[in-house]
Every structure is written in structure tokens, then in C-alpha cells.
N, C-alpha and C. Protein backbone atom coordinates (compact mmCIF):
# COMPACT_ATOMS: atom_id res chain seq x y z
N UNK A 1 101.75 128.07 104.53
CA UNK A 1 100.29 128.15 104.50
C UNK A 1 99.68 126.84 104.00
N UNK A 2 100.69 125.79 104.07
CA UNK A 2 100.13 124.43 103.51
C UNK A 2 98.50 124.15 104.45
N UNK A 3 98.87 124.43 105.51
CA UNK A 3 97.63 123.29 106.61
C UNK A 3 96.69 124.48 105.72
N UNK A 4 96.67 126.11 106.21
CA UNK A 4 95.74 126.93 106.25
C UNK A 4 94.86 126.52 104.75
N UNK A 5 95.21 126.63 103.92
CA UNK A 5 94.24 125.80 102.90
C UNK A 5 94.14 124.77 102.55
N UNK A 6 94.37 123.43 103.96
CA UNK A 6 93.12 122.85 104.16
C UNK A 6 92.13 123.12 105.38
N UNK A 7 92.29 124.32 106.14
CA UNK A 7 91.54 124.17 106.47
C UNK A 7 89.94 125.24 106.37
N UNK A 8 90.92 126.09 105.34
CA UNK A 8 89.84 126.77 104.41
C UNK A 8 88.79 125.71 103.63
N UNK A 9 89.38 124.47 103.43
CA UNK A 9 89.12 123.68 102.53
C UNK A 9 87.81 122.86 103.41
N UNK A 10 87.91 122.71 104.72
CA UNK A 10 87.29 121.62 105.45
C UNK A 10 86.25 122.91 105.67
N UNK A 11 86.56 124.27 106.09
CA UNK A 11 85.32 125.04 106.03
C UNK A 11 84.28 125.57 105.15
N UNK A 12 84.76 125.20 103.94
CA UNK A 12 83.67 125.71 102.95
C UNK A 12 82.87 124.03 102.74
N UNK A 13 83.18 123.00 103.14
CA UNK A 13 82.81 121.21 103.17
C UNK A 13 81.37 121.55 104.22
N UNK A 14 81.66 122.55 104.76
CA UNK A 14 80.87 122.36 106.23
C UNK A 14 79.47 123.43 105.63
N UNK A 15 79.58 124.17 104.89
CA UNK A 15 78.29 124.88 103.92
C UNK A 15 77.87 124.11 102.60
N UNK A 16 78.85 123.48 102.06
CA UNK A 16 78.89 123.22 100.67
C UNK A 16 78.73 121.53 100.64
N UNK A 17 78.14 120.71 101.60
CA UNK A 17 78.04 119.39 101.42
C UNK A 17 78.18 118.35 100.07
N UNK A 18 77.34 119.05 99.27
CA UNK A 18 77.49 118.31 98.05
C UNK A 18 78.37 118.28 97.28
N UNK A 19 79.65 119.23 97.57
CA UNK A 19 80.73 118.86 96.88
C UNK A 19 82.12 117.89 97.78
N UNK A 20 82.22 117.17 96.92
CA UNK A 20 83.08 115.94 97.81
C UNK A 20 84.12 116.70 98.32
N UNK A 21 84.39 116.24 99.43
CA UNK A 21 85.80 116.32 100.41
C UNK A 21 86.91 116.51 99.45
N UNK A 22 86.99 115.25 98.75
CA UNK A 22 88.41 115.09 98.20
C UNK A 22 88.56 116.00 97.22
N UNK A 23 87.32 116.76 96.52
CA UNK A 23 87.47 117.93 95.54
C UNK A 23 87.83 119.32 96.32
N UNK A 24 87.25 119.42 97.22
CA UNK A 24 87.49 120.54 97.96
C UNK A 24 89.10 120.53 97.97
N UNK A 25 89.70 119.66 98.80
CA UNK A 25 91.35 119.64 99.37
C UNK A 25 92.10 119.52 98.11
N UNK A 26 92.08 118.92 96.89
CA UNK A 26 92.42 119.26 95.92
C UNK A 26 92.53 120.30 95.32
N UNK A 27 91.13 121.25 95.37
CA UNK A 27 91.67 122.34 94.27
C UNK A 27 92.04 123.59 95.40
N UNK A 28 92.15 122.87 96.33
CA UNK A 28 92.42 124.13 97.64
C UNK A 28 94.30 123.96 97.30
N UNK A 29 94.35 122.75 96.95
CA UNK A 29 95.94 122.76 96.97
C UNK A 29 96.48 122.90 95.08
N UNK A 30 95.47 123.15 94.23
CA UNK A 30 95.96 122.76 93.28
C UNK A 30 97.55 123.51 92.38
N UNK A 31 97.52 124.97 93.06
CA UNK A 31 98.93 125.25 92.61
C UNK A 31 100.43 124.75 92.90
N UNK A 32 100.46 124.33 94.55
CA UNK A 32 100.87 123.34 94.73
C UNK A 32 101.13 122.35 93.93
N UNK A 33 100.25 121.56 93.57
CA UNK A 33 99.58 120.55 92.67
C UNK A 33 100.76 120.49 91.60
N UNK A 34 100.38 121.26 90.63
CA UNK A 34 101.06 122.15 89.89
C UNK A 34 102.36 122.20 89.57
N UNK A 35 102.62 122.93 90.70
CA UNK A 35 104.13 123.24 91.18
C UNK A 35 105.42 121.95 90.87
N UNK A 36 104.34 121.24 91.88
CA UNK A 36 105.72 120.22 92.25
C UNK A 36 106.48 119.94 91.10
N UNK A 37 105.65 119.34 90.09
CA UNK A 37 106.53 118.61 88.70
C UNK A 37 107.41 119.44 88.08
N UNK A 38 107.18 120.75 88.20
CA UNK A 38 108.04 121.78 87.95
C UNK A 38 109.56 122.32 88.52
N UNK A 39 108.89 122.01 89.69
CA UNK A 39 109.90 121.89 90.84
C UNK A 39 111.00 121.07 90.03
N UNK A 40 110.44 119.73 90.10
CA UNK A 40 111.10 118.48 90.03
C UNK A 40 112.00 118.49 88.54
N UNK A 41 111.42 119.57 87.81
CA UNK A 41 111.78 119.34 86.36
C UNK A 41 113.19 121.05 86.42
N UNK A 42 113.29 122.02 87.30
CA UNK A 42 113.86 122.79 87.45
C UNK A 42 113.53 124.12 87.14
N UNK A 43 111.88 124.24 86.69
CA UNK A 43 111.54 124.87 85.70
C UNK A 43 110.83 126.00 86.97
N UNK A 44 110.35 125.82 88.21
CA UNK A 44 110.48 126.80 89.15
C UNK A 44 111.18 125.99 90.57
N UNK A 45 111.40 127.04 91.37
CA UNK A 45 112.19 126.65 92.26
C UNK A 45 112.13 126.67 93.24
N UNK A 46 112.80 126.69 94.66
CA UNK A 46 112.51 127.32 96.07
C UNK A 46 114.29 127.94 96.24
N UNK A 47 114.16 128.54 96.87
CA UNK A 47 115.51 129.34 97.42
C UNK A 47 114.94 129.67 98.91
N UNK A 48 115.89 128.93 100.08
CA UNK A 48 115.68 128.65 101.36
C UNK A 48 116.74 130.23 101.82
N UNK A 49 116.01 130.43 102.53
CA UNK A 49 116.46 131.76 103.47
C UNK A 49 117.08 131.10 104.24
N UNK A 50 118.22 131.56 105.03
CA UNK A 50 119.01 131.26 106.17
C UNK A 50 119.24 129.36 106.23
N UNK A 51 118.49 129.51 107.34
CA UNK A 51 118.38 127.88 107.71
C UNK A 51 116.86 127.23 107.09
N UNK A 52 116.37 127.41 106.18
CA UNK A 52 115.00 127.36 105.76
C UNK A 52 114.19 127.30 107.16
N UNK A 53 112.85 126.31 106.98
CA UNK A 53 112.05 126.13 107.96
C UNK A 53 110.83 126.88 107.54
N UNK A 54 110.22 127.10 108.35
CA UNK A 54 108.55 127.49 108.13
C UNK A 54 109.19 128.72 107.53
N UNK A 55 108.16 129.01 106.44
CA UNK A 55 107.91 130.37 105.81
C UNK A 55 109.28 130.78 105.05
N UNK A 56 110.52 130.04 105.81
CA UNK A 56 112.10 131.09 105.31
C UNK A 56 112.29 130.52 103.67
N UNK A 57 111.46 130.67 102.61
CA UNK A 57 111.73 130.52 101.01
C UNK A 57 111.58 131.48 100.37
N UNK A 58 112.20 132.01 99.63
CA UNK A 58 111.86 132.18 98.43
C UNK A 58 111.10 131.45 97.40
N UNK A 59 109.78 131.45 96.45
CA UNK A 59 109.51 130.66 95.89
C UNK A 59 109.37 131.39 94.59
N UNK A 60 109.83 130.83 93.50
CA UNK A 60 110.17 130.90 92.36
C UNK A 60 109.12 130.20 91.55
N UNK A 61 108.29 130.51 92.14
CA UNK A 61 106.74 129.87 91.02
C UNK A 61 106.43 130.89 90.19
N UNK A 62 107.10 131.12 88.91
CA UNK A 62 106.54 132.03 87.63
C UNK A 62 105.53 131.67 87.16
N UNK A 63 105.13 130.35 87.05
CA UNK A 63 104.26 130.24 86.05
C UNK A 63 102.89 129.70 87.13
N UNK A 64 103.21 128.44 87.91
CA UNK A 64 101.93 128.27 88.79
C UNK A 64 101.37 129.38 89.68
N UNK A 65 102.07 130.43 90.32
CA UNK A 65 101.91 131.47 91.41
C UNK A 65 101.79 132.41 90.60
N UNK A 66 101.81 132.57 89.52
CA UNK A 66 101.74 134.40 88.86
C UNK A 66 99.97 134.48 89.11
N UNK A 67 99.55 135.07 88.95
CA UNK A 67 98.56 136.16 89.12
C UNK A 67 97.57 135.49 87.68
N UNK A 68 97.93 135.35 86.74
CA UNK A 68 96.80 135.07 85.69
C UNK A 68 97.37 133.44 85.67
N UNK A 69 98.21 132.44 86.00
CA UNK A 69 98.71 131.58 86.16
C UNK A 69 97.87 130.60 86.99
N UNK A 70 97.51 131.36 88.23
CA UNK A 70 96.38 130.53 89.14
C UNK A 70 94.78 130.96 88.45
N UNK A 71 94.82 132.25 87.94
CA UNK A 71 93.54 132.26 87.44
C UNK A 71 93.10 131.25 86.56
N UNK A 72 94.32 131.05 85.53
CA UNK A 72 93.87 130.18 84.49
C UNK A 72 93.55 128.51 85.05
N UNK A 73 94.46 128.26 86.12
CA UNK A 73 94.28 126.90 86.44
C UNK A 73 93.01 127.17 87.36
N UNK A 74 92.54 128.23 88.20
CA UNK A 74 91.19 128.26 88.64
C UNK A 74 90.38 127.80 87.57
N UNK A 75 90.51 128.68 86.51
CA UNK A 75 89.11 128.45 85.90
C UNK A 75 89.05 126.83 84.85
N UNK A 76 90.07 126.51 85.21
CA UNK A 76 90.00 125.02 83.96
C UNK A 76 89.40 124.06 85.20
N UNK A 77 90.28 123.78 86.66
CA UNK A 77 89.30 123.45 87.40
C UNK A 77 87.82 123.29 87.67
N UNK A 78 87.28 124.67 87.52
CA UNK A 78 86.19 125.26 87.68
C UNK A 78 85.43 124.53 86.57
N UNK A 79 85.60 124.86 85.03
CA UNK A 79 85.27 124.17 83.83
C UNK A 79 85.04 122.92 84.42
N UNK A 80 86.05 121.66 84.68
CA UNK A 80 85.86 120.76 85.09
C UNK A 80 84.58 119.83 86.14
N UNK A 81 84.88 120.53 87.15
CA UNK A 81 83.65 120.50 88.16
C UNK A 81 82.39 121.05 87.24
N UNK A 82 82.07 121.75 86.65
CA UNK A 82 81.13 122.07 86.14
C UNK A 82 80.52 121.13 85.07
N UNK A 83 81.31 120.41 84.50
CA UNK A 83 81.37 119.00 83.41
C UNK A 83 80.84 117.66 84.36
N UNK A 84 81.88 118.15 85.60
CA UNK A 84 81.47 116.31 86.45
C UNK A 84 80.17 116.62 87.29
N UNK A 85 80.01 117.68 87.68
CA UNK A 85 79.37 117.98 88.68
C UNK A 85 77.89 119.31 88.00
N UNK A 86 77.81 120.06 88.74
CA UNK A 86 77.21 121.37 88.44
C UNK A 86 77.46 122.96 88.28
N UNK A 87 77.06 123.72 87.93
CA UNK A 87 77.50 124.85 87.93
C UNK A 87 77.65 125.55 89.30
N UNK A 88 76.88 125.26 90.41
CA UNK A 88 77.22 125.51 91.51
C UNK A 88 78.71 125.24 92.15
N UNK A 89 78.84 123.78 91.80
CA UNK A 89 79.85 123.30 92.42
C UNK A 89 81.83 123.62 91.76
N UNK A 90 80.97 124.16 90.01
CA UNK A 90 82.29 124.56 89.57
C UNK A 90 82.72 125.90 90.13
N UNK A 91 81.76 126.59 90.51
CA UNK A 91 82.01 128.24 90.85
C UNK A 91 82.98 127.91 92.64
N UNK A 92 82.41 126.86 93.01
CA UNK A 92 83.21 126.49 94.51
C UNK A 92 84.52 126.47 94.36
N UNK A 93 85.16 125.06 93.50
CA UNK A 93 85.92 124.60 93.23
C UNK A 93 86.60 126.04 92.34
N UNK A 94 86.19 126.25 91.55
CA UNK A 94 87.58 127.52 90.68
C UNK A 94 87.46 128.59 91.91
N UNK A 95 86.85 129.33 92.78
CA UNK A 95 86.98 130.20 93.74
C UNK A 95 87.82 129.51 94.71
N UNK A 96 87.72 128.10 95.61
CA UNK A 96 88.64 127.91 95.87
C UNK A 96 90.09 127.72 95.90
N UNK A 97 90.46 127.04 94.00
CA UNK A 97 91.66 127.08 94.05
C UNK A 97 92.02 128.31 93.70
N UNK A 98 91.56 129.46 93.44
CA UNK A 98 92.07 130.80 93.63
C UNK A 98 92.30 131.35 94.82
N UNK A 99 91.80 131.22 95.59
CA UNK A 99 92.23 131.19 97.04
C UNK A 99 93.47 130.73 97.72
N UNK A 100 93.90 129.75 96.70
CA UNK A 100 94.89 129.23 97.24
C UNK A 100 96.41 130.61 97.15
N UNK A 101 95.64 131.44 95.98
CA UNK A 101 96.88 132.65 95.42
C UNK A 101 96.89 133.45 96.18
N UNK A 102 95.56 133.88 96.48
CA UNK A 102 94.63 135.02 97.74
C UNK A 102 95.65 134.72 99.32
N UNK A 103 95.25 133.48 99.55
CA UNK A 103 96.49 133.09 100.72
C UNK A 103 97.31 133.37 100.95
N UNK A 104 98.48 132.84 99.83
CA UNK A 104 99.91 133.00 99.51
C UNK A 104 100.49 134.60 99.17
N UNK A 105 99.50 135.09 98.87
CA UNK A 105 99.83 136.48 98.58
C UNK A 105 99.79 137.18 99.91
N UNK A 106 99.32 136.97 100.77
CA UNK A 106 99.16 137.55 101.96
C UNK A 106 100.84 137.14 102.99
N UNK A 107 100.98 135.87 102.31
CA UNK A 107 102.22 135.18 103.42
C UNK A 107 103.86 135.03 102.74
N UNK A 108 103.22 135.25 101.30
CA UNK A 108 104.67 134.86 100.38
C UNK A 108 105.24 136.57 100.38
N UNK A 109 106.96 136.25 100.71
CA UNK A 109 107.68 137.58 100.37
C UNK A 109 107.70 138.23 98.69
N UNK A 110 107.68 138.81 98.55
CA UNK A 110 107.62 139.67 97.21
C UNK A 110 108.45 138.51 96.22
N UNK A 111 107.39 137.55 95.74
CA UNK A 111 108.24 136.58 94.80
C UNK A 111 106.87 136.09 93.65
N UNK A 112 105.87 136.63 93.62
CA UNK A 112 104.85 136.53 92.94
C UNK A 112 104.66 137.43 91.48
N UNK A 113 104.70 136.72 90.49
CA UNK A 113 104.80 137.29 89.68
C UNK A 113 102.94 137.70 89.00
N UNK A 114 103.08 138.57 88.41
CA UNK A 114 101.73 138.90 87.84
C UNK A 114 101.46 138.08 86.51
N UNK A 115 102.08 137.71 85.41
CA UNK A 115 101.91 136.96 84.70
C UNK A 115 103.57 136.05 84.56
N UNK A 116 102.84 134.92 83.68
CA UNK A 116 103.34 133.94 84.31
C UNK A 116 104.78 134.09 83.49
N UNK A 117 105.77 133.15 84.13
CA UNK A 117 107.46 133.45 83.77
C UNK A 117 107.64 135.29 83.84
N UNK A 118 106.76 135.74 84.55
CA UNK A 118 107.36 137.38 85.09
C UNK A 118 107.47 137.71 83.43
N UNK A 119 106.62 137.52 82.84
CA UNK A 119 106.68 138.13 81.33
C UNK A 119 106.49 139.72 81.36
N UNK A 120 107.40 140.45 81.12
CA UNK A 120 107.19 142.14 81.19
C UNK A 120 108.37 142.54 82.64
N UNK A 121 108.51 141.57 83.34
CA UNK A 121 109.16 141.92 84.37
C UNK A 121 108.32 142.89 85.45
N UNK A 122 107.43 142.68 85.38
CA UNK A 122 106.27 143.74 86.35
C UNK A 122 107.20 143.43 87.94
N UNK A 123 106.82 144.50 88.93
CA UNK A 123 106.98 144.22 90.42
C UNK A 123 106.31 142.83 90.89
N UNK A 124 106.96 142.49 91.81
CA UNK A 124 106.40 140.73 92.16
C UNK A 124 105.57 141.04 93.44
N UNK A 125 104.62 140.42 93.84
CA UNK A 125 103.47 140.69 94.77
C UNK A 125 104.51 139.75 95.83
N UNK A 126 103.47 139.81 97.26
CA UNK A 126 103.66 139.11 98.34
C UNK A 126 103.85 140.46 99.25
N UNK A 127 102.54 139.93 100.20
CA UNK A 127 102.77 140.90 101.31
C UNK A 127 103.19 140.32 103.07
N UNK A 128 104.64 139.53 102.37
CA UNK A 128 105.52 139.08 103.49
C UNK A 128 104.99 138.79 105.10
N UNK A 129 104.23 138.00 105.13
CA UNK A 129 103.62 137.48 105.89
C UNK A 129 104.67 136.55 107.23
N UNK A 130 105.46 135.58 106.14
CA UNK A 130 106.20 135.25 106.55
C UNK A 130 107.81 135.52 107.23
N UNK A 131 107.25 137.16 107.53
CA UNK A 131 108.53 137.28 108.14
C UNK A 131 108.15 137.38 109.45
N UNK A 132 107.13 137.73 109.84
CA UNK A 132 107.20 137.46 111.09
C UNK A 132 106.06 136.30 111.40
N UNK A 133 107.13 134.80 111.61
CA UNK A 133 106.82 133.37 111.58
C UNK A 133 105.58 133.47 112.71
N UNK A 134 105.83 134.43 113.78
CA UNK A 134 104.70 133.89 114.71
C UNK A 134 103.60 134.01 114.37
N UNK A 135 103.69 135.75 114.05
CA UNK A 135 101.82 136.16 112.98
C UNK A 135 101.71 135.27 112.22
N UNK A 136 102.02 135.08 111.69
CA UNK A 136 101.79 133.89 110.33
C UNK A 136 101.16 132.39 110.54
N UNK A 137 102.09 131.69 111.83
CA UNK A 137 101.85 130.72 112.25
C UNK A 137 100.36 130.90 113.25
N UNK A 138 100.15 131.55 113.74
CA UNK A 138 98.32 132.35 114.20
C UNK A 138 98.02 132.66 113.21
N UNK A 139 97.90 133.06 112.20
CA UNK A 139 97.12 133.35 111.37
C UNK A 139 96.32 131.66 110.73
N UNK A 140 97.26 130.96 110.16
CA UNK A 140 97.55 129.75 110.23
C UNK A 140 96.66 128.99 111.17
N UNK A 141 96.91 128.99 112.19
CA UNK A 141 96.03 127.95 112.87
C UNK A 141 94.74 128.28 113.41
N UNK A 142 94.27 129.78 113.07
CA UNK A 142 93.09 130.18 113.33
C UNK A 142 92.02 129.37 111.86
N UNK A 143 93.18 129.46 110.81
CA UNK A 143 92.32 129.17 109.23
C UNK A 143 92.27 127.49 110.07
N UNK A 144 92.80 126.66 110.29
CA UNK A 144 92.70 125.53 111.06
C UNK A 144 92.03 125.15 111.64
N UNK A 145 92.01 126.11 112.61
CA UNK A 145 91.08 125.54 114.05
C UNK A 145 89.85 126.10 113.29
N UNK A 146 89.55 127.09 112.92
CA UNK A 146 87.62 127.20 112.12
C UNK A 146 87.51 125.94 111.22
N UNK A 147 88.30 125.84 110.59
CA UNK A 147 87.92 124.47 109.31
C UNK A 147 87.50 123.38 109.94
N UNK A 148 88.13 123.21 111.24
CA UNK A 148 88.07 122.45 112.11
C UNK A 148 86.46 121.86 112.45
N UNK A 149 86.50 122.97 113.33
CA UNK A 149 85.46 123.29 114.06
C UNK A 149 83.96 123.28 113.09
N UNK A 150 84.23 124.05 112.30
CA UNK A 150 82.95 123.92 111.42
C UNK A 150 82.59 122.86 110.52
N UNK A 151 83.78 122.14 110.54
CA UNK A 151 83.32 120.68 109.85
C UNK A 151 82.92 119.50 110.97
N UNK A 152 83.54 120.21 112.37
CA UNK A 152 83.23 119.19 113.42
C UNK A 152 81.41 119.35 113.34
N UNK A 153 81.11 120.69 113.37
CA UNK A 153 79.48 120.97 113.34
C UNK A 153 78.74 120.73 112.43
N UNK A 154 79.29 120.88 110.97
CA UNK A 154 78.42 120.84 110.07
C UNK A 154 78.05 118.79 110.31
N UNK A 155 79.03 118.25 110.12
CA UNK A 155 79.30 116.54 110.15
C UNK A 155 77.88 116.05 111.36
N UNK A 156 78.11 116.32 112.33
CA UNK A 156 77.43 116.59 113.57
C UNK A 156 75.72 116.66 113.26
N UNK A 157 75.95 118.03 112.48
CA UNK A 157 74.26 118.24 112.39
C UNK A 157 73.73 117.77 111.37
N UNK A 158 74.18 117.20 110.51
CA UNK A 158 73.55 116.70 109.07
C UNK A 158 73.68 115.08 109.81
N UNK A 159 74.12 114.52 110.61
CA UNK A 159 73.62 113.35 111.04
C UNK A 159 72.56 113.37 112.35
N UNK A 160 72.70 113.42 112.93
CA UNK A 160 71.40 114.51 114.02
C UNK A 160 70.00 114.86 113.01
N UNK A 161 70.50 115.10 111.81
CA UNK A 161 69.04 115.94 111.40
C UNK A 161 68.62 114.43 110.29
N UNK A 162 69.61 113.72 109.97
CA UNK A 162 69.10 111.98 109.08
C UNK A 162 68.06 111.08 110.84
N UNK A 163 68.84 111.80 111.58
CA UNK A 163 68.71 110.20 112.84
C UNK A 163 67.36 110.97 113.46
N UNK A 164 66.70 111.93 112.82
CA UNK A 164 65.13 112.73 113.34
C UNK A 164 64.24 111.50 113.38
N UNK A 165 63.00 111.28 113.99
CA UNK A 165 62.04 111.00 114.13
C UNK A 165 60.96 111.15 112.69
N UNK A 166 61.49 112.04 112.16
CA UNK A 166 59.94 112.69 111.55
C UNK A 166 61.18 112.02 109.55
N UNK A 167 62.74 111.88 109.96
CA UNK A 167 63.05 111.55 108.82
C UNK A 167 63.48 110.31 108.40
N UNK A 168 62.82 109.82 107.22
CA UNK A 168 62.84 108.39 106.79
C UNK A 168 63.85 106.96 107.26
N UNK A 169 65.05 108.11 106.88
CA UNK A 169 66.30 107.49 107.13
C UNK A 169 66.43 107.61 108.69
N UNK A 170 66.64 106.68 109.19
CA UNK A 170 67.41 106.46 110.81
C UNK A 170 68.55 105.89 111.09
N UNK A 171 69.97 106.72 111.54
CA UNK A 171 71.15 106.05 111.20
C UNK A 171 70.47 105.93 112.61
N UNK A 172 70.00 106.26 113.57
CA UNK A 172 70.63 105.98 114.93
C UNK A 172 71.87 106.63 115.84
N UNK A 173 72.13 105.64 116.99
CA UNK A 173 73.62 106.29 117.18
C UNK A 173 74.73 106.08 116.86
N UNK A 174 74.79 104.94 115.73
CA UNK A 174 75.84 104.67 115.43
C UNK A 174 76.26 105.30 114.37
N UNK A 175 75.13 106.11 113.68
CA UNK A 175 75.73 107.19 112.58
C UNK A 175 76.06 108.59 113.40
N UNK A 176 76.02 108.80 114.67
CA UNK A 176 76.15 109.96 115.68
C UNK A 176 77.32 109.85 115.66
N UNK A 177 78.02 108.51 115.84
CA UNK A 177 79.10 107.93 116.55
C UNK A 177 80.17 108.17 115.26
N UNK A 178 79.44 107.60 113.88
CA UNK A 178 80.63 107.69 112.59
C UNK A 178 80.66 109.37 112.39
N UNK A 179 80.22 110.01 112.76
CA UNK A 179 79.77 111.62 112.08
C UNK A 179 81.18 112.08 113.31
N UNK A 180 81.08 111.85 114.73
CA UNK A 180 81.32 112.08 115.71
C UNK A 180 83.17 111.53 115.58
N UNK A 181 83.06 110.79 114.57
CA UNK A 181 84.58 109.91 114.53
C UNK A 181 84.90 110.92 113.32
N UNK A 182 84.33 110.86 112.37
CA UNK A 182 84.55 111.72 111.14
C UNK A 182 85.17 113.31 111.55
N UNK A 183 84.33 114.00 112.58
CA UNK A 183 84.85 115.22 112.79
C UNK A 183 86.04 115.44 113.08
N UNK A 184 85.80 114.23 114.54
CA UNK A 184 87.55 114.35 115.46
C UNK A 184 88.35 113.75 114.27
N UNK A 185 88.57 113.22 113.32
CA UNK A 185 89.69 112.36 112.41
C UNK A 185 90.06 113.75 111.66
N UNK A 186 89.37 114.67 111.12
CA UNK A 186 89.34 115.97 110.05
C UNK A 186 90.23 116.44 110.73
N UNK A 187 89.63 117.37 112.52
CA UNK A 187 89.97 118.15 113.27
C UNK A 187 91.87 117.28 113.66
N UNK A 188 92.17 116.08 114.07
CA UNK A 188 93.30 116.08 114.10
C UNK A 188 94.21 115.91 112.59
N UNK A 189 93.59 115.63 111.57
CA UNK A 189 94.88 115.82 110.78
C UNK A 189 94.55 117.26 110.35
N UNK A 190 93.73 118.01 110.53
CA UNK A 190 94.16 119.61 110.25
C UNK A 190 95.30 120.16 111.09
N UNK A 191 95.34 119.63 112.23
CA UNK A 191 95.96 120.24 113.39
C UNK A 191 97.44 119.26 112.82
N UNK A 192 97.43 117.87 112.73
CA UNK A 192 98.98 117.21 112.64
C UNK A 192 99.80 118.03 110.93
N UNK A 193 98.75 118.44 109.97
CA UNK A 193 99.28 119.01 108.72
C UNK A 193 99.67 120.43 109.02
N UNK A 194 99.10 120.98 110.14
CA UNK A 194 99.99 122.19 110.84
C UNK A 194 101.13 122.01 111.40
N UNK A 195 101.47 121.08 112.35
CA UNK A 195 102.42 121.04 112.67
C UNK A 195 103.72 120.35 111.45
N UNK A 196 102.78 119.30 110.61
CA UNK A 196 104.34 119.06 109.88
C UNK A 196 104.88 120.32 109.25
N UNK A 197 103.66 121.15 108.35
CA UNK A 197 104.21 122.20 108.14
C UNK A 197 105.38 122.84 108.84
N UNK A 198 104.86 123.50 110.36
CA UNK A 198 105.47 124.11 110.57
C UNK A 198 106.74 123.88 111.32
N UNK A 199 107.08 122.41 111.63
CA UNK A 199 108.22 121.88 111.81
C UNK A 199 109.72 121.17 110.69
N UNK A 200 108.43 121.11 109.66
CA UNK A 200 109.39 121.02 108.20
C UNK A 200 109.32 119.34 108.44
N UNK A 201 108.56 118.37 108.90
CA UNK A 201 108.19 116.91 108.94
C UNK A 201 107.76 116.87 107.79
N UNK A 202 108.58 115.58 107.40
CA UNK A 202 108.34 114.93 106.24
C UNK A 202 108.84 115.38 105.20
């Protein structure tokens, strides 16, 4: 579900203008985020099914993936944006990177813990999404192709509506042209971060 939240990420960019790009794709990925150093340190893990590849892990995220684990890093996020930015924009940012759990819970096999290091040993969430790779991979590129698409439009009409007659600013067509370059550049690396995903590139 790597591409799918960004391209949850490029669709809420396309309502939510005033919060930067690069905040959006950040806290869309921030458990991820998270994760890795953990990874790296042994402290959670992956366990590859069969031949791994798209979706075939086990993921052993106790502490970033548990259930009050992403809440808490939602809401320090959230805090944050709310410090740099506004209260509008922190409620974006901590709802988004909760989303990122909302996702994964839909696609991750029963490896989600409710609090973090599975403290209590509770049942582990995941409603195995990823077993059947094709649903998953459509599910996937539908979150894609909208992020897509609606950032191709939103980009589109907020330069269209600067290059008006009646408004101060006049990019002209050459801000048609950067808005018009901006969309298609979004729309293909949403689509190339699907495929590395789902080919296991890189």
C-alpha cells in the first residue's frame, strides 16, 4: 500500500492547498517513517511469505503499526503542524498520518497489534487484503489514479482561476503550461511508485 498513500496524499493536496505537498506525503508515510530505523535496529521486522513480493510479509511493527502507536505519532505530528502552521492544517496532517493505519489495516494480514510491543497480547488486526494480490493491487491503483487525477484538476484550476482577467495576478500561459507540467510530473510518479511497489524495484 506504499503508492496508495501517496496517492491519498496528492488527493487531499487537491482540497487542502495550503498545506505543502511535502507535508502531506510525509505524514501520509510517517509510520513507515518510523519503522525503518527500527527495522534497521532489529527492534521490528518483516517476515517474507513464500517468495516475498507485493503484499507476501508479515510485518512485525509492534510499536509503529499498533493501534495507539500510530495514534500517538498522529497526534505529535498533528501538534506539530499546528505549531508551524495552523490548527486547520494540524487536524489534516494527524488525520492523515492515521490513515496511513486505516490503510494498512484493510491490506495487512493479522499482524497488527493494538498497543504497542502487543502489550497484553490482545488478537492482532489486519483484514488480509493482501492475499488476494489482484484486489489489493486495484484497490491500490484506484487510491492512485484519483490522487492523480484530482491533483491533475485541482493544479489546473487554481492556475486558470490566477491567469482570470478580473485577477491581479496574470501568470498567463506559461503558468497553464507549469500547472499543466506539475500535474502530469505528480500523475506519473504516482503511477511509477505503484509499480516499484508492486514489482519489488528498488
Amino acid at each position: 500500500m506504499f503508492a496508495g498513500h501517496f496517492g491519498l496524499a496528492a488527493a487531499v493536496k487537491a482540497v487542502e492547498p495550503k498545506v505543502p505537498l511535502w507535508a502531506l506525503m510525509v505524514s501520509t508515510q510517517l509510520l513507515d517513517i518510523a519503522f525503518v530505523p527500527l527495522l534497521l535496529t532489529g527492534v521490528e521486522t518483516l517476515e517474507p511469505i513464500g517468495d516475498g513480493g507485493y503484499g507476501a510479509n508479515i510485518i512485525h511493527a509492534d510499536y509503529t503499526h499498533s493501534l495507539v502507536g500510530a495514534l500517538l505519532l498522529s497526534l505529535i505530528a498533528g501538534f506539530i503542524a499546528w505549531r508551524v502552521w495552523d490548527r486547520r492544517s494540524a487536524v489534516v496532517i494527524g488525520s492523515l498520518s492515521f490513515s496511513h493505519w486505516l490503510l494498512d489495516l484493510v491490506v495487512h494480514r493479522s499482524d497488527m497489534p493494538i498497543l504497542p510491543g502487543n502489550y497484553g497480547d490482545f488478537p492482532l488486526l489486519g483484514l488480509r487484503l493482501w492475499e488476494l494480490p489482484a484486489v489489493s493491487a486495484a484497490a491500490e491503483i484506484v487510491l492512485v489514479l484519483c490522487g492523480a487525477v484530482l491533483y491533475f484538476i485541482a493544479v489546473m484550476k487554481r492556475s486558470r482561476g490566477q491567469a482570470s482577467p478580473s485577477n491581479r495576478v496574470n501568470p498567463g500561459v506559461s503558468s497553464l503550461k507549469q500547472a499543466y507540467l506539475a500535474g502530469t510530473l505528480m500523475s506519473v510518479l504516482l503511477v511509477l511508485s505503484f509499480v516499484s511497489d508492486y514489482f519489488g524495484i528498488g
